[in-house]
Protein backbone atom coordinates (compact mmCIF):
# COMPACT_ATOMS: atom_id res chain seq x y z
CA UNK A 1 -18.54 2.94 11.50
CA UNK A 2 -20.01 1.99 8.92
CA UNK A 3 -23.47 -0.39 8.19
CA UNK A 4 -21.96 -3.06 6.27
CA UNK A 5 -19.14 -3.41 9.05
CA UNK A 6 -21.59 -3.40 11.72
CA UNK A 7 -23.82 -5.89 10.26
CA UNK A 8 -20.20 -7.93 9.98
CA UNK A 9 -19.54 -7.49 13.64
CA UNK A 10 -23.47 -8.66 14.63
CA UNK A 11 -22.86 -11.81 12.75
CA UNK A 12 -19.78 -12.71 14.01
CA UNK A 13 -21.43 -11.96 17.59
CA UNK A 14 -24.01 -14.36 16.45
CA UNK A 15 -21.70 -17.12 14.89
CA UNK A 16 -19.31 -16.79 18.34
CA UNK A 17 -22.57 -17.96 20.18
CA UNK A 18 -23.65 -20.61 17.91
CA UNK A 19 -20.16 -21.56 18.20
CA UNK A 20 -20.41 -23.38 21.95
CA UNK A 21 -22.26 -25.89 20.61
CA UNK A 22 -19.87 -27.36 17.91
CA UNK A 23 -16.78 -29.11 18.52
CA UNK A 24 -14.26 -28.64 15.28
CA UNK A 25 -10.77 -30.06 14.98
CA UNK A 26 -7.90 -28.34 13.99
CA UNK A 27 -5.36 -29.68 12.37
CA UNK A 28 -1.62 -29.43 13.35
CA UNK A 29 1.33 -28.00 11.03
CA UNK A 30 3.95 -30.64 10.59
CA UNK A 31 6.04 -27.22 10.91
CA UNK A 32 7.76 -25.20 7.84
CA UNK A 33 11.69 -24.16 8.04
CA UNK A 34 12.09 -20.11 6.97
CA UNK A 35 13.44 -20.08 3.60
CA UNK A 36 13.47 -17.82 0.18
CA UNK A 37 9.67 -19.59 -0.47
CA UNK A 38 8.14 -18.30 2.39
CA UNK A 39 10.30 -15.20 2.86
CA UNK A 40 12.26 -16.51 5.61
CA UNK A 41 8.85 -16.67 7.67
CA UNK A 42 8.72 -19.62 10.05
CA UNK A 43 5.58 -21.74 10.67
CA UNK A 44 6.36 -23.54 14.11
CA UNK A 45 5.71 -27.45 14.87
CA UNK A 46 2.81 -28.08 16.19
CA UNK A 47 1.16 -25.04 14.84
CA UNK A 48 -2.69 -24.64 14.72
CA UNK A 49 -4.39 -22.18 12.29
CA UNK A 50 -6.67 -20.17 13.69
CA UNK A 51 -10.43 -21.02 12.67
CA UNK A 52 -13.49 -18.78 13.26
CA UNK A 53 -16.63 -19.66 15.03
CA UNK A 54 -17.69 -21.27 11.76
CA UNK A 55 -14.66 -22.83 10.64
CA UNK A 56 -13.58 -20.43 7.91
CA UNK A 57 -9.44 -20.11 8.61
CA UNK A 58 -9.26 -16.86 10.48
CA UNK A 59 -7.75 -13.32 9.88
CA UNK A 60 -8.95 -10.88 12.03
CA UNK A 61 -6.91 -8.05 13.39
CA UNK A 62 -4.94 -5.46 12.82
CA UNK A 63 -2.18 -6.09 10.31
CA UNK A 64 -0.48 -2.40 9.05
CA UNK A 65 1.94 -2.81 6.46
CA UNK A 66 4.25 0.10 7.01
CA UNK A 67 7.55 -1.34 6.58
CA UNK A 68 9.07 1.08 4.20
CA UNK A 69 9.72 -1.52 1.44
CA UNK A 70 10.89 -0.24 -2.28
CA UNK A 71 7.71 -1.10 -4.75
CA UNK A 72 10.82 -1.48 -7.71
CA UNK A 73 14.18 -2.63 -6.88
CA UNK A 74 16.85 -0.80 -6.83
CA UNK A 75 20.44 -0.04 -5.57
CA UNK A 76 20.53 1.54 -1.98
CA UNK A 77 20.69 4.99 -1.45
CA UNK A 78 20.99 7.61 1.06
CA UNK A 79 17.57 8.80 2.51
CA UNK A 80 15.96 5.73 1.30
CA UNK A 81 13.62 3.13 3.16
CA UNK A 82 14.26 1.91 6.61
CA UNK A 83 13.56 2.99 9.85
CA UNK A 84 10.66 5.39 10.15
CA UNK A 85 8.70 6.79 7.15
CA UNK A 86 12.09 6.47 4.88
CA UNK A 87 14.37 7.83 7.30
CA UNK A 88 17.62 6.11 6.45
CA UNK A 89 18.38 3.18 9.37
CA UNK A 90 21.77 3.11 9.22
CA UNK A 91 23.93 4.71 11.46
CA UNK A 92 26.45 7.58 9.78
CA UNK A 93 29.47 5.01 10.83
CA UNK A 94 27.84 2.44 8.13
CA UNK A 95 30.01 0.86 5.71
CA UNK A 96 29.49 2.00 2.38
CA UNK A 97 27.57 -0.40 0.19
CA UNK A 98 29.17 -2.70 -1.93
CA UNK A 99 28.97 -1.69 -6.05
CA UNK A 100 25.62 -2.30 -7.07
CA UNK A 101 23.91 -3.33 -10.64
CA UNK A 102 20.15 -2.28 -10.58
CA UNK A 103 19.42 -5.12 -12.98
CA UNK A 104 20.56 -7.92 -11.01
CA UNK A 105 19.40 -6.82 -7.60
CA UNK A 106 18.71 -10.35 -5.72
CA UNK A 107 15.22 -10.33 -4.21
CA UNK A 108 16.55 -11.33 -0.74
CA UNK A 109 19.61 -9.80 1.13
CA UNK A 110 21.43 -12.21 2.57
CA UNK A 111 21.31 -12.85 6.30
CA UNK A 112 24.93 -10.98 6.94
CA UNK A 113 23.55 -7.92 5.60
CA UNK A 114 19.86 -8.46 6.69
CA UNK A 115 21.60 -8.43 10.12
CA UNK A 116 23.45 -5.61 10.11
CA UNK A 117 20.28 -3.35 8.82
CA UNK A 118 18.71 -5.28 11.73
CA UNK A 119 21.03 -3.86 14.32
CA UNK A 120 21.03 -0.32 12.79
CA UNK A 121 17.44 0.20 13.34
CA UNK A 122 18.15 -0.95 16.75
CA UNK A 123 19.88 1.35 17.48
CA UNK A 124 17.57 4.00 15.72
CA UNK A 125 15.13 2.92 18.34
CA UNK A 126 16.75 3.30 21.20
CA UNK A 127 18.20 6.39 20.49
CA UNK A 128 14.53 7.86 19.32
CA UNK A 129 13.99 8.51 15.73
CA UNK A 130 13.00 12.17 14.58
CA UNK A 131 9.18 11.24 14.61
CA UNK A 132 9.07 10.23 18.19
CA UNK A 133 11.30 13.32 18.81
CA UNK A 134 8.55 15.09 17.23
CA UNK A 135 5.82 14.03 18.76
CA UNK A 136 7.68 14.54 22.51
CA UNK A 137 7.75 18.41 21.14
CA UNK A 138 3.84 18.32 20.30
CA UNK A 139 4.50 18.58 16.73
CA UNK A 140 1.89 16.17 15.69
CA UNK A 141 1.69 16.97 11.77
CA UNK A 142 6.08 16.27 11.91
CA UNK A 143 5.38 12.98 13.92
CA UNK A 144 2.53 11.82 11.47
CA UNK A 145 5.10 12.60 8.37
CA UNK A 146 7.33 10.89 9.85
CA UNK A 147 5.88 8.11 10.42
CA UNK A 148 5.18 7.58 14.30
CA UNK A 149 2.32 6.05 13.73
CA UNK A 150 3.61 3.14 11.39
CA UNK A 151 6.69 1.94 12.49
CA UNK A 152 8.93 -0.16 10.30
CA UNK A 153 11.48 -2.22 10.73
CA UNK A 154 13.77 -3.90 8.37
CA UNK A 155 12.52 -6.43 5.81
CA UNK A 156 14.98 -9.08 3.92
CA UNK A 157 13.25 -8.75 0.88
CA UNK A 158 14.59 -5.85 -1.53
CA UNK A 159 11.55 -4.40 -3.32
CA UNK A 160 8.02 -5.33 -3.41
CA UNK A 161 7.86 -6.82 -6.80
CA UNK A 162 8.66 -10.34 -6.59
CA UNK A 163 7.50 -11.32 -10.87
CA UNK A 164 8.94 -10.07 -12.94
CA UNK A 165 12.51 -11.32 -11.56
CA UNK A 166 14.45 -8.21 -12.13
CA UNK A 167 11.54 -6.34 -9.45
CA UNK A 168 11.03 -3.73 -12.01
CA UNK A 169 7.55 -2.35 -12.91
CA UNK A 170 6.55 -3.37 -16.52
CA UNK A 171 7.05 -1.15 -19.90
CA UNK A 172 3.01 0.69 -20.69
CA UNK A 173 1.96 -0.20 -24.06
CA UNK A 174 1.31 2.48 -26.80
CA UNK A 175 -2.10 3.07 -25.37
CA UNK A 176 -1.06 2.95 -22.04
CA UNK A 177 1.84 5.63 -22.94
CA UNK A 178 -1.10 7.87 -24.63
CA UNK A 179 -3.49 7.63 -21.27
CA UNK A 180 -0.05 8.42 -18.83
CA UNK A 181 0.29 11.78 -20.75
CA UNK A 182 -3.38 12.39 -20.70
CA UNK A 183 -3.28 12.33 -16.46
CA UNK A 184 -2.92 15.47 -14.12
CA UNK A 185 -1.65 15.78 -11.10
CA UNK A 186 -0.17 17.84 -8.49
CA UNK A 187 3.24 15.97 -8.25
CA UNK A 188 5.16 16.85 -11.02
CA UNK A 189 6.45 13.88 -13.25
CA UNK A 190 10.59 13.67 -13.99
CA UNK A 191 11.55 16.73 -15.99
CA UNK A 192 8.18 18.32 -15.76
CA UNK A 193 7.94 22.07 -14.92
CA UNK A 194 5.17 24.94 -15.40
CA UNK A 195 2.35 23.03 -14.16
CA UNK A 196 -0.99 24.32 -14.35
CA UNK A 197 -4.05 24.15 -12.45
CA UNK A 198 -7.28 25.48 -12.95
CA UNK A 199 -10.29 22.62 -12.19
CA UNK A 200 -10.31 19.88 -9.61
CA UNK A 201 -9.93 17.34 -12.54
CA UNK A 202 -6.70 18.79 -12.72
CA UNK A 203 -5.37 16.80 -9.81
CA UNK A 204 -5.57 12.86 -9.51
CA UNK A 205 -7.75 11.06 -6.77
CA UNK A 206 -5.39 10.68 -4.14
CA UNK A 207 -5.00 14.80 -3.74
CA UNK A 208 -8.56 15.41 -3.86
CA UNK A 209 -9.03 12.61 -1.18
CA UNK A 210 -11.55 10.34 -3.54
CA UNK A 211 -9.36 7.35 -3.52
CA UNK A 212 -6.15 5.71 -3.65
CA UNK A 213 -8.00 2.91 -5.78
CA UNK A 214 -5.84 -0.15 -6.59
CA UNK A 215 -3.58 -1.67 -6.73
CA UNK A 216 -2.10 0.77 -4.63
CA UNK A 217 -3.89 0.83 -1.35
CA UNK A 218 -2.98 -2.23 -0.70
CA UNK A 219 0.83 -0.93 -0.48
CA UNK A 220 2.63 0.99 2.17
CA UNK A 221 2.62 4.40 2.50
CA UNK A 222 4.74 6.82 4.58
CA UNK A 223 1.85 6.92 6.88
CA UNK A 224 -1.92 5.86 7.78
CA UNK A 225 -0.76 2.52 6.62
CA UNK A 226 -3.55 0.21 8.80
CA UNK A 227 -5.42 -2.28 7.16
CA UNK A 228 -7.82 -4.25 10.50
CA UNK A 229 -9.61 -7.19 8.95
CA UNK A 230 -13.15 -8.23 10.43
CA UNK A 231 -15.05 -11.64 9.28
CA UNK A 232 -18.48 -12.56 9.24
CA UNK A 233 -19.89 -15.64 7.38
CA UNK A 234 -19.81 -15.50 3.49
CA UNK A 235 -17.40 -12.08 4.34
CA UNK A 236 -14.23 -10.85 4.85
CA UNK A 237 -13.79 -7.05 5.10
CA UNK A 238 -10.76 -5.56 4.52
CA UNK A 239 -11.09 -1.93 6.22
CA UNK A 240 -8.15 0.02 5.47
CA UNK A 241 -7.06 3.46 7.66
CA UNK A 242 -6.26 5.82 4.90
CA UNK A 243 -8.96 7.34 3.44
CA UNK A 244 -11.71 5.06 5.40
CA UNK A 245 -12.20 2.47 2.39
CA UNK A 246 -13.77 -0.95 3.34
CA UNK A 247 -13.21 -3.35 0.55
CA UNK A 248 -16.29 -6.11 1.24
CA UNK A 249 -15.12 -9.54 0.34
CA UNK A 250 -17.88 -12.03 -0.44
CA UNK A 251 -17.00 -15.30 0.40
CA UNK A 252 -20.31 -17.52 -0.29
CA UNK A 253 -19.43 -18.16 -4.02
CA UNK A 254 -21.86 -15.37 -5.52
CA UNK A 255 -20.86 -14.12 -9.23
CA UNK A 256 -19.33 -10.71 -9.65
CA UNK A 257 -21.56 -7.89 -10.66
CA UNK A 258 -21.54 -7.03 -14.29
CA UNK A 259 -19.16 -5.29 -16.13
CA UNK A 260 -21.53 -2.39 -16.01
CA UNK A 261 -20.75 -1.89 -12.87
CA UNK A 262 -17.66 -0.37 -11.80
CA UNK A 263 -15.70 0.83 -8.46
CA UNK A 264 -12.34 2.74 -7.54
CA UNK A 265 -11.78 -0.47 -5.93
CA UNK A 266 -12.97 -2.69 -7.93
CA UNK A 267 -16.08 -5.46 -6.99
CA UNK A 268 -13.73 -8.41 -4.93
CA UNK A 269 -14.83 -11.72 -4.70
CA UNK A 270 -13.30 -14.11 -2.35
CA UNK A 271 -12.61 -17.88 -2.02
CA UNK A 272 -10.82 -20.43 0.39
CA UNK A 273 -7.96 -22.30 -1.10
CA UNK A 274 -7.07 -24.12 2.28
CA UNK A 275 -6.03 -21.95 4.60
CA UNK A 276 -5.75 -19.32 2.24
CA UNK A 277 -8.19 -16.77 0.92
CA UNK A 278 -8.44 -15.95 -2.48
CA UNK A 279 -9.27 -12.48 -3.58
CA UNK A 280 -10.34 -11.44 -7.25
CA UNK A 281 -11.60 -8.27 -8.57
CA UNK A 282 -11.87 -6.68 -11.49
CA UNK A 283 -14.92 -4.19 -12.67
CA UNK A 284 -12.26 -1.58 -12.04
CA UNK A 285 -13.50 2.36 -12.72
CA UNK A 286 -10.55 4.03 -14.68
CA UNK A 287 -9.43 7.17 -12.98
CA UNK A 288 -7.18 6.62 -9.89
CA UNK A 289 -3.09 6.42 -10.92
CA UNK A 290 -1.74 2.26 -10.11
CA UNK A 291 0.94 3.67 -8.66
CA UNK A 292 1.35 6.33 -6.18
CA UNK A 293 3.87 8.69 -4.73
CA UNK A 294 3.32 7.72 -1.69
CA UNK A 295 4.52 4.13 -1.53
CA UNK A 296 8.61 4.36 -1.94
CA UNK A 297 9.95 3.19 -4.83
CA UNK A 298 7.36 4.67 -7.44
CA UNK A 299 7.50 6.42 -10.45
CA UNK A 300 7.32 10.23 -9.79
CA UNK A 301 3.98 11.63 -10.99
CA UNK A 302 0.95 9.51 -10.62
CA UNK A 303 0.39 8.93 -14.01
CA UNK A 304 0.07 4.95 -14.19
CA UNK A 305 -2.91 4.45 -15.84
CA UNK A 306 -5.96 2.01 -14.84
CA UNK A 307 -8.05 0.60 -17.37
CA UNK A 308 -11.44 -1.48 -16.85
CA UNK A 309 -9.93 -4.48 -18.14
CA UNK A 310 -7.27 -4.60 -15.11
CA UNK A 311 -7.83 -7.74 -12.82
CA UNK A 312 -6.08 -8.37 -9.57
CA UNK A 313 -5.72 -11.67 -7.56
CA UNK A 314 -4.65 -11.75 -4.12
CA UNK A 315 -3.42 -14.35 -1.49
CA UNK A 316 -3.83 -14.42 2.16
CA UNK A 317 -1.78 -16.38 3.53
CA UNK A 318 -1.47 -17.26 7.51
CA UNK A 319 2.08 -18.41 8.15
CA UNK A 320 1.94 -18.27 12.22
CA UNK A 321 -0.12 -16.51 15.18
CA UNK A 322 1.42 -13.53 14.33
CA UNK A 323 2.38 -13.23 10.39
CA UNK A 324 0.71 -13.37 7.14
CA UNK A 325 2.30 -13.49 3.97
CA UNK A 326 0.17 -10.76 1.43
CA UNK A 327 0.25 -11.53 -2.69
CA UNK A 328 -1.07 -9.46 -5.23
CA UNK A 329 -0.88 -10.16 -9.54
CA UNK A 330 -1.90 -7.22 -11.37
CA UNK A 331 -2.90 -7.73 -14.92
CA UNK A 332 -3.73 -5.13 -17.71
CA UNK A 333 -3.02 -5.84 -20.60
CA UNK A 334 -4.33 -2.65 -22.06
CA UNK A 335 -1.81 -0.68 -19.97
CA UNK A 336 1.03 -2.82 -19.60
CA UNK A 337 2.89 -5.24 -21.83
CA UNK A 338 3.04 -7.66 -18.46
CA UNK A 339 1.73 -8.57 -15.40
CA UNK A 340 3.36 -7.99 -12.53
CA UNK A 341 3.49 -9.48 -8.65
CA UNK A 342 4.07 -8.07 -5.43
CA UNK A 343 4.72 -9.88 -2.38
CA UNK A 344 5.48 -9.32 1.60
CA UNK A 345 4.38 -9.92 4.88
CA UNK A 346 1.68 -8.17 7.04
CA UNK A 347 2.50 -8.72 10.78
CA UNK A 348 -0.27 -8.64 13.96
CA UNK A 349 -0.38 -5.36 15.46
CA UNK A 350 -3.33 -5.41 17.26
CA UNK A 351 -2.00 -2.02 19.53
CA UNK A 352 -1.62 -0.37 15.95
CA UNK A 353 -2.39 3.41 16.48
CA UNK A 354 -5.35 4.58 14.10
CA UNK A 355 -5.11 8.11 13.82
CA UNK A 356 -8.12 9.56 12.48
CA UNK A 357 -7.87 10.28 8.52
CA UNK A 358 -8.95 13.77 7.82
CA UNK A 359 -8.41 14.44 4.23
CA UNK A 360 -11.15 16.92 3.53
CA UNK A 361 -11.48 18.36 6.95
CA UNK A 362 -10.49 21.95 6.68
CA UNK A 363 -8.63 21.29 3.13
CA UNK A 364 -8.28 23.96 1.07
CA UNK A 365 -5.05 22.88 -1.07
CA UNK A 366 -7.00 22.20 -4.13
CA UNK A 367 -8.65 25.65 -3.81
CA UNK A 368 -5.18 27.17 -2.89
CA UNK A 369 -2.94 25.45 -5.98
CA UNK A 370 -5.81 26.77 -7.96
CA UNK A 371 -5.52 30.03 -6.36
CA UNK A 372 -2.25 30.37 -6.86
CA UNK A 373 -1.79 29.08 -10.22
CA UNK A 374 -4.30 31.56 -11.71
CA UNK A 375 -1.68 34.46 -10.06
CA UNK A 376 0.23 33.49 -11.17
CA UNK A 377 -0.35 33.55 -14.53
CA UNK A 378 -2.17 36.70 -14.65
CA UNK A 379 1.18 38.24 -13.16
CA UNK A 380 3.23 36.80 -16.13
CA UNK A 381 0.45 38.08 -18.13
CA UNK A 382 0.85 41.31 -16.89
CA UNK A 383 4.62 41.73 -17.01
CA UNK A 384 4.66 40.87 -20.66
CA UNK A 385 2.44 43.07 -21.46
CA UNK A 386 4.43 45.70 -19.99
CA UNK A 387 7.84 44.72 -21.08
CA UNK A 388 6.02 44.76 -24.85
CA UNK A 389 4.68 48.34 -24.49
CA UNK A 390 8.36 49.35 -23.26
CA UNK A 391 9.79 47.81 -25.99
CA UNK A 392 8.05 49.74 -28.79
């Protein structure tokens, strides 16, 4: 565990026992119906929002996100997201879907269809999905693929991307075309064959187990998709399973470090807008791809380039005991000719299963894709050679 999380814990400890001497009133919700502007979430009658010891609206828990959503939207497809780590939820007796026109994808199903994916992934659990089939064999690294550890469920939203309307990422600018062709990596873009590798700088953060940086760790993956958040006053900490980031959230109105300074993840500051918590950061460090393979719905490669001028502002909202609704505006105007939004719910899952994260614990794919590569090559080498002396 690390210090700064500790330290959060001891003051929370010490708030929770300052805390018997103060009586605070909370304030009831006069109750909100679900509907499109809350995603169909619910906030009950009579509701009371959690506070902390020292009033702050509280967050704590465990709230994974690993509900197989689409980051872009697009038409259904076979193999897609739903059920467990993008194993299709449907049943092979389910109707074919209706003629579909990626560009005017609405952002919600509606509640016919939402029902029947609902059912489907019902029945997916009580029949046991292949990950829990897995791990009843013992085949951990087949259950951890497929997602036993993050269980999903059906959202009624259709992508991630709630601005711009049409849920599509936006276009790069020139420069931000120039840096995408500039970025390695071991996952092959659309089209792209004949890679080479021959440094570690040929391969992006994610495979050499650096970072996932931003904006995409705060998306779902196929797996390791926890994010538990702690509180302390003047903090927030957002400690998220993948990887072992903590993202420290000041909350006591101090100013951002100077540009000079620069993080993966950015330098968040945090603020209370009711019962909502504000999260800003820029001071991003260029290097880690915006997008990643690893949330459904990206673009193949992980070649969406960061630059240090990229700014993200996220919402926290608490919608009941048990649901908060996450937003996220990414702006970069040296990369893209837009911003763009993302929106969806985290739920409570306090029995979450953490697995333990170890990336570079007895990794040697970096070593071995070099390995290989280099053999590669030398072979080809070799056999042309040849095939020239035979031809003379």
């Amino acid at each position: 565990m690390s210090p700064i999380i500790r330290a959060a814990r001891s003051l929370l400890i010490v708030a929770g026992a300052a805390a018997v001497f103060i009586v605070t009133v909370h304030a009831q919700s006069p109750g909100v119906a679900p509907s499109e502007a809350n995603h169909f979430i619910e906030t009950p009658k009579g509701w009371v929002p959690p506070k902390t010891a020292w009033g702050d609206p509280d967050l704590t828990g465990i709230w994974p996100i690993a509900h197989g959503l689409n980051l872009v939207r697009s038409c259904p497809r076979a193999g897609g997201p739903g059920g467990r780590g993008g194993a299709p939820a449907a049943a092979p007796t389910a109707p074919a879907a209706p003629p579909c026109d990626p560009n005017n994808i609405p952002l919600f199903k509606t509640e016919a269809v939402y029902t029947a994916d609902v059912e489907r992934a019902l029945g997916v659990r009580r029949t046991g999905d292949a990950a829990t089939q897995a791990l009843a064999k013992g085949n951990f690294g087949a259950a951890l693929q497929g997602g036993v550890t993050d269980p999903t469920f059906p959202e009624r939203q259709t992508s991630m991307i709630v601005d711009p309307p049409n849920g599509k990422l936006p276009e790069f600018t020139p420069e931000g075309k120039r840096r995408s062709a500039l970025m390695r990596s071991s996952w092959a873009t659309a089209g792209e064959s004949g890679q080479v590798w021959d440094k570690p700088e040929d391969f992006d953060s994610w495979d050499r187990c650096i970072t996932r940086g931003m904006p995409s760790s705060m998306m779902p993956y196929r797996y390791n998709n926890g994010i538990e958040i702690f509180q302390a006053p003047g903090m927030v900490v957002l400690s998220l399973e993948m990887i072992h980031e903590d993202r420290i959230v000041y909350t006591d109105g101090r100013a951002p470090l100077k540009p000079i300074f620069k993080n993966y993840m950015g330098e968040p500051r945090g603020r209370w807008d009711g019962n909502t918590l504000v999260v800003t950061t820029t001071n991003y460090k260029e290097g880690p791809s915006g997008t990643n393979i690893g949330v459904f719905g990206s673009p193949p490669g992980n070649r969406f380039p960061v630059s240090d001028h990229m700014k993200t502002t996220e919402r926290f909202t608490r919608l009941n005991d048990n649901t908060i609704l996450y937003e996220m505006k990414v702006e970069d105007p040296v990369v893209m000719v837009q911003p763009y939004t993302v929106r969806y719910p985290l739920r409570l899952n306090n029995s979450y299963e953490w697995w333990e994260y170890n990336c570079h614990e007895g990794n040697r794919t970096i070593r071995d894709y070099i390995n290989a590569s280099r053999a590669e090559r030398a072979k080809a080498n070799q056999q042309s050679q040849t095939e020239s002396g035979l031809s003379r």
